[in-house]
C-alpha atoms as a PDB file:
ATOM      1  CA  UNK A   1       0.000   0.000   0.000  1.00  0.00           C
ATOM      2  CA  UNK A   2       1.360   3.811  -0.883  1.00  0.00           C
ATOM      3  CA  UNK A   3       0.135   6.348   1.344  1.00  0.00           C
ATOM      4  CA  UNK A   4       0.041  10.295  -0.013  1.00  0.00           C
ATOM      5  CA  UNK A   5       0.912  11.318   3.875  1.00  0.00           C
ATOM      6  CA  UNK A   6       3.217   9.691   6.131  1.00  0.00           C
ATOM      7  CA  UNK A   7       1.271  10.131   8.936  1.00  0.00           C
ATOM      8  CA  UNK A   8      -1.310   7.672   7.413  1.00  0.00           C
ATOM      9  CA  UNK A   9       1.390   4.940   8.258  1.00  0.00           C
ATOM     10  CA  UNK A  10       1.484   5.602  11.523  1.00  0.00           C
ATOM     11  CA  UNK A  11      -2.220   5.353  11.751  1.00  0.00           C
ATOM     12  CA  UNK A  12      -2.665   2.689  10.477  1.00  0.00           C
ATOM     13  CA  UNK A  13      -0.213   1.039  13.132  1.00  0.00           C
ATOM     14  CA  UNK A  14      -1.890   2.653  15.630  1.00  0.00           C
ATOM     15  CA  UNK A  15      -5.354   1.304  14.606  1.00  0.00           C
ATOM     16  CA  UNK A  16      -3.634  -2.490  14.116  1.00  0.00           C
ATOM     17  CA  UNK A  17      -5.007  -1.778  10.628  1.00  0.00           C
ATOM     18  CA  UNK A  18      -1.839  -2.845   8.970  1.00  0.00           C
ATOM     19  CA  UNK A  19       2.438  -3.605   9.117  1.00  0.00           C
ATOM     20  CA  UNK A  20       4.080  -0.289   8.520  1.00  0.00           C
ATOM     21  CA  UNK A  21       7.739   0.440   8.356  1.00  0.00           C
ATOM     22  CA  UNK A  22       8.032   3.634  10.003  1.00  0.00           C
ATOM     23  CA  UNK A  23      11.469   5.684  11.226  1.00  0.00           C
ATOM     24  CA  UNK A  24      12.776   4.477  14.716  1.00  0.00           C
ATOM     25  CA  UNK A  25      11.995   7.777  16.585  1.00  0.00           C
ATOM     26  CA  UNK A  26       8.268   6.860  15.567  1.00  0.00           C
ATOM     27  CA  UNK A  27       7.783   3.551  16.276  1.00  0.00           C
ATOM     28  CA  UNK A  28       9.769   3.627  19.749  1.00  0.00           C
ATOM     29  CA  UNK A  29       7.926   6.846  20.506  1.00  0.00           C
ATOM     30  CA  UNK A  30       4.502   4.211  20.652  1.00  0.00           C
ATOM     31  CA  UNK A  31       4.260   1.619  23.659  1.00  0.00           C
ATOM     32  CA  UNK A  32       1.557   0.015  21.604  1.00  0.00           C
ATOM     33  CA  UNK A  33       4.019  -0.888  18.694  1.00  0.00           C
ATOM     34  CA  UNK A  34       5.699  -3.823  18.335  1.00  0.00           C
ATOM     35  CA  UNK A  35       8.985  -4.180  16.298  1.00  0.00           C
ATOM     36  CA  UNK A  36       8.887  -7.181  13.933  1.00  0.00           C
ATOM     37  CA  UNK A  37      11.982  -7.230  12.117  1.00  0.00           C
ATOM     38  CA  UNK A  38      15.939  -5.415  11.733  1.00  0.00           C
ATOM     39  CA  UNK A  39      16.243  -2.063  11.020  1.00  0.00           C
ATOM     40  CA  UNK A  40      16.714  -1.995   6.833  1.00  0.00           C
ATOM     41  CA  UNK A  41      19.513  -0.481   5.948  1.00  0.00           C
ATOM     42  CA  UNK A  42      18.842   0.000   2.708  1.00  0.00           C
ATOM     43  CA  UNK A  43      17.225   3.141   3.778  1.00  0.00           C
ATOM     44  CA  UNK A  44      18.343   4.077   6.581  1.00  0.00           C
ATOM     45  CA  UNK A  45      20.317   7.459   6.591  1.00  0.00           C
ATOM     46  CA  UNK A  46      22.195  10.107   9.079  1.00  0.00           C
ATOM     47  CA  UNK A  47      19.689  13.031   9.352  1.00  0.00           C
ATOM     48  CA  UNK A  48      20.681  16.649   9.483  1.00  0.00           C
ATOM     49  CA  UNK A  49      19.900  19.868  10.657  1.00  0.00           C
ATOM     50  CA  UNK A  50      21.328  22.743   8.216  1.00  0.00           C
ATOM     51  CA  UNK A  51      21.398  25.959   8.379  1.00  0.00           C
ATOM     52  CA  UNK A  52      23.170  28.936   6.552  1.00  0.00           C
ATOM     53  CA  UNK A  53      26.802  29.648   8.143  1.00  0.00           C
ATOM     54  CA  UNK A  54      25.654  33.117   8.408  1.00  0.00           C
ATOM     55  CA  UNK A  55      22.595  32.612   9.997  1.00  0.00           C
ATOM     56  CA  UNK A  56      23.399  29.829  12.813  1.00  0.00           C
ATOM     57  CA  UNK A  57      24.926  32.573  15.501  1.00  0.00           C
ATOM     58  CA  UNK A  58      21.700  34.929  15.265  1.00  0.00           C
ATOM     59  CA  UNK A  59      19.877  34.498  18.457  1.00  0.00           C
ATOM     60  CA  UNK A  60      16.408  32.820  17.537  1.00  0.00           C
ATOM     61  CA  UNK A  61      17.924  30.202  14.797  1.00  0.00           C
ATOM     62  CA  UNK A  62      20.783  29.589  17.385  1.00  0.00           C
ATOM     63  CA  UNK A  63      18.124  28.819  20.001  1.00  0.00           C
ATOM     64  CA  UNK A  64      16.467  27.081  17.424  1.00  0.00           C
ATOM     65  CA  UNK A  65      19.859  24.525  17.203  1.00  0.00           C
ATOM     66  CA  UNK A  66      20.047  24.499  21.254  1.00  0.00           C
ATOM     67  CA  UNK A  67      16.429  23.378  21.576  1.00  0.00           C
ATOM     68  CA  UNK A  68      16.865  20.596  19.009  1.00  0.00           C
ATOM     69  CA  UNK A  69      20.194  19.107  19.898  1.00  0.00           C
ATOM     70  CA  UNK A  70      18.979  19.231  23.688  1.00  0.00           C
ATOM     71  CA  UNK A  71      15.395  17.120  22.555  1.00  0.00           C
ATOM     72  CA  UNK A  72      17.349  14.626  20.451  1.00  0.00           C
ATOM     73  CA  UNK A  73      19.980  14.209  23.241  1.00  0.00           C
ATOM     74  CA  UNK A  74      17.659  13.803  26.200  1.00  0.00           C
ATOM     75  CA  UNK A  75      15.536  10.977  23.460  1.00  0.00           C
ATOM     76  CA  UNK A  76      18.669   9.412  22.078  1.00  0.00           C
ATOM     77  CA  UNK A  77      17.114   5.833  22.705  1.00  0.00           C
ATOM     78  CA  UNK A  78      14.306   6.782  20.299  1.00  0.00           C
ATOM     79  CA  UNK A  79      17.168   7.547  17.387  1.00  0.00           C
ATOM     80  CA  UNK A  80      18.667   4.582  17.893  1.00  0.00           C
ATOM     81  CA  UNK A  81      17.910   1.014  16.080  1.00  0.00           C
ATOM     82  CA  UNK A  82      16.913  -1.157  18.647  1.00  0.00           C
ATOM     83  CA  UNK A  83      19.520  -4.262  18.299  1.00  0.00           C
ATOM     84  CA  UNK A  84      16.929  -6.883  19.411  1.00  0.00           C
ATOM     85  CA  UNK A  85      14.322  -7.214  16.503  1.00  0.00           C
END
């Protein structure tokens, strides 16, 4: 099945509707999910954040940075591939 909006996936998850394969910061993020296979690395991929050299020292896009680095730090479990699948 193709969804239009990858939200739909998770949905559908959610509603036992269907097996999804969904980013590991979703899935984890949902007690009611249950991992049934490895993480495919065929798609997997590092994720960045980037912004314009110029830009990253003004105040609200550096805050911006600080806010995000601190989230993803204090949730590193949910960024991680779970090594039992």
């Amino acid at each position: 099945m193709e969804v239009s909006n990858p939200r739909s996936l998770l949905d559908l998850a959610l509603a036992g509707a269907w097996q999804v394969v969904l980013p590991c910061f979703v899935g984890a993020a949902h007690q009611s999910l249950i991992r049934t296979g490895p993480v495919i690395e065929e798609i997997s991929h590092d994720q960045w954040l980037v912004v314009h050299g110029e830009d990253r020292n003004r105040r609200g896009v550096r805050e911006t940075i600080d806010a995000i680095a601190r989230l993803i730090a204090a949730n590193r479990a949910l960024f991680a591939p779970m090594q039992d699948a």
